[in-house]
Protein backbone atom coordinates (compact mmCIF):
# COMPACT_ATOMS: atom_id res chain seq x y z
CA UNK A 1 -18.85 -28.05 -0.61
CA UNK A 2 -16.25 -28.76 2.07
CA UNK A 3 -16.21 -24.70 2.89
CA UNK A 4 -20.20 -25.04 2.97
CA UNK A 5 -19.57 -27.48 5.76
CA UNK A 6 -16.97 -25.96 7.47
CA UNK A 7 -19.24 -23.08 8.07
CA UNK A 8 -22.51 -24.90 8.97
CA UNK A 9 -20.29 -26.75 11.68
CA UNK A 10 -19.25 -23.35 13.17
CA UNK A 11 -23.13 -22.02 13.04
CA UNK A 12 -24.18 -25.71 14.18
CA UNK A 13 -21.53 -25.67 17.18
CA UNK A 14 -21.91 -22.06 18.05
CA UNK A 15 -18.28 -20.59 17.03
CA UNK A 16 -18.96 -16.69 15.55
CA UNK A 17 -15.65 -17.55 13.38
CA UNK A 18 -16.30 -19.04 10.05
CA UNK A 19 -13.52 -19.61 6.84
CA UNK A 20 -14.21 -16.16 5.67
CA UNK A 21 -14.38 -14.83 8.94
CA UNK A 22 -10.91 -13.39 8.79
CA UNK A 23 -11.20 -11.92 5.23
CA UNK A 24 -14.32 -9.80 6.42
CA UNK A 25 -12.68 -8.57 9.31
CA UNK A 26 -9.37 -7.73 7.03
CA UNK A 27 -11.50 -5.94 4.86
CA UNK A 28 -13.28 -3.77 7.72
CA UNK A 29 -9.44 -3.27 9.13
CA UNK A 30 -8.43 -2.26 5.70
CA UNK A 31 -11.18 0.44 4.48
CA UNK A 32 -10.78 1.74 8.32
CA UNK A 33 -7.01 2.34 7.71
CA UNK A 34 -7.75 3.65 5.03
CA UNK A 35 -10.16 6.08 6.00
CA UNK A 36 -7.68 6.75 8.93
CA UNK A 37 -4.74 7.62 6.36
CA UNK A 38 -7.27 10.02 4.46
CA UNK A 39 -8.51 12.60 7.55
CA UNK A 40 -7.19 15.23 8.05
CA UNK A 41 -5.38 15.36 4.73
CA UNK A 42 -2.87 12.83 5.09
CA UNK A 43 -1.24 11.38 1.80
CA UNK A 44 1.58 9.10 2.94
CA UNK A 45 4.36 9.13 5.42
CA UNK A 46 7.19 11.69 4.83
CA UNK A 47 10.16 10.09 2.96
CA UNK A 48 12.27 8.04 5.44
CA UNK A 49 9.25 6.91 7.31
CA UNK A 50 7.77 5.33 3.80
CA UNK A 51 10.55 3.86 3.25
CA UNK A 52 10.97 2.24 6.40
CA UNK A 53 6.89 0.80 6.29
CA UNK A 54 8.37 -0.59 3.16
CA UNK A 55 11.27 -2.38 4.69
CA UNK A 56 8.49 -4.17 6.77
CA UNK A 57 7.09 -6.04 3.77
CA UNK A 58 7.88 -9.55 3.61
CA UNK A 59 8.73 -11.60 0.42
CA UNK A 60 9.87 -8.12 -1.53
CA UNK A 61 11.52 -9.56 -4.70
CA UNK A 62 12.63 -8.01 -8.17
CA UNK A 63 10.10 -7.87 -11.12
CA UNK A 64 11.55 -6.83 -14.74
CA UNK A 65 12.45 -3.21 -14.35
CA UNK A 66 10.97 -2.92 -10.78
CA UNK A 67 10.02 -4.46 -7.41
CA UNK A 68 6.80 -6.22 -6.10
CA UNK A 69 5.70 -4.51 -4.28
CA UNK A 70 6.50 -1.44 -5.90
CA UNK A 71 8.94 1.13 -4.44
CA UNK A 72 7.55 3.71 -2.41
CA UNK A 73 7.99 7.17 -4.44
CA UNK A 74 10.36 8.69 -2.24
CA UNK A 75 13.73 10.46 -3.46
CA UNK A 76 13.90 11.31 -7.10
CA UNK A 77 10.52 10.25 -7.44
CA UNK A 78 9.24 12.76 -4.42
CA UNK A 79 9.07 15.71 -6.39
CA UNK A 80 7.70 14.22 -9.40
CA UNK A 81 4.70 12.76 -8.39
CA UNK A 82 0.99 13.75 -7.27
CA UNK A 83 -0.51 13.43 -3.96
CA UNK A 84 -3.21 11.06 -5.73
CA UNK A 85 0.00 9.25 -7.06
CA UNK A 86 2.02 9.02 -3.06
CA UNK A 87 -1.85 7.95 -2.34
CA UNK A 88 -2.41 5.05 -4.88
CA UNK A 89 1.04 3.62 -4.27
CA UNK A 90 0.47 3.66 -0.72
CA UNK A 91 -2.84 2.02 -0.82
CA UNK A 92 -0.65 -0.28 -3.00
CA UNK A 93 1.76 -1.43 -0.04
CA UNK A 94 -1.40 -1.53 2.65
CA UNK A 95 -3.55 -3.57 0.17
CA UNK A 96 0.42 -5.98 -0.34
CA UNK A 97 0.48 -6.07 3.81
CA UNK A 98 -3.04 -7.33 4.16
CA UNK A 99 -2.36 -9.91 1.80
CA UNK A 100 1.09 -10.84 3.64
CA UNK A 101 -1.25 -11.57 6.74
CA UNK A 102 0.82 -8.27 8.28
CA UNK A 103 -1.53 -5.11 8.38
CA UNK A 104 -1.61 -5.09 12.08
CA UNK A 105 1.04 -4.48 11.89
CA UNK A 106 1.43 -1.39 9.14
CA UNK A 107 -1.44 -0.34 10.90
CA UNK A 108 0.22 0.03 13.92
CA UNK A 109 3.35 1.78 12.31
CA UNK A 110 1.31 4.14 10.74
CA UNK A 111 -1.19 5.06 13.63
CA UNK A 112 2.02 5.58 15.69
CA UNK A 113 3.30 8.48 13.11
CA UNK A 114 3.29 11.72 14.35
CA UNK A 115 1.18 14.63 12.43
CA UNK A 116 5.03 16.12 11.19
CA UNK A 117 6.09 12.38 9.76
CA UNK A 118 2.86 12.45 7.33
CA UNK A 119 2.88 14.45 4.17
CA UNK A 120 -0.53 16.10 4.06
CA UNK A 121 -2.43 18.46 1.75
CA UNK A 122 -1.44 21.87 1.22
């Protein structure tokens, strides 16, 4: 009931922002970096860049046998793994940064990667 309000007050007052506001625009952001990572046959960021789009997650922390979020497949785990595998854990860390409140900034990192720091399609 109180969000009901909340967002009859910002249609009643004129404001174009309501509560959800910023999770539809996160999601639009999202699918569209998405989208972005997926032309022109991009699968993730060569090794050391990965692993330095996963320094920039905040609140990393040890789970069991593993981290949250997960570790970017990079090293011994490079030559192991699918593309649809670098894909799904990479979709893992963007969907991880958009919750953190940070994907501008990923998406930033990432749009600023030049075509020989992406792992691609062969």
């Amino acid at each position: 009931m109180v969000g009901t309000f909340r967002v009859a007050a910002c249609i009643k007052s004129g404001t174009k922002r309501n509560t959800w506001g910023a999770f539809a625009v996160s999601s639009e952001k999202l699918q569209s970096l998405l989208q972005y990572i997926r032309a022109e046959g991009r699968i993730c960021p060569q090794q050391n860049k990965w692993h330095e789009l996963w320094e920039m997650l905040p609140d990393k922390r040890r789970v069991s046998h593993g981290w949250d979020p997960p570790l970017p497949l990079i090293l011994a785990e490079w030559n192991t793994t699918t593309g649809h595998q670098k894909m799904v854990r990479l979709k893992q860390h963007i969907n991880y940064a958009d919750q953190k409140g940070i994907l501008d900034r990923i998406e930033k990192f990432l749009k600023d990667l030049k075509r020989d720091e992406w792992h691609t399609q062969e």
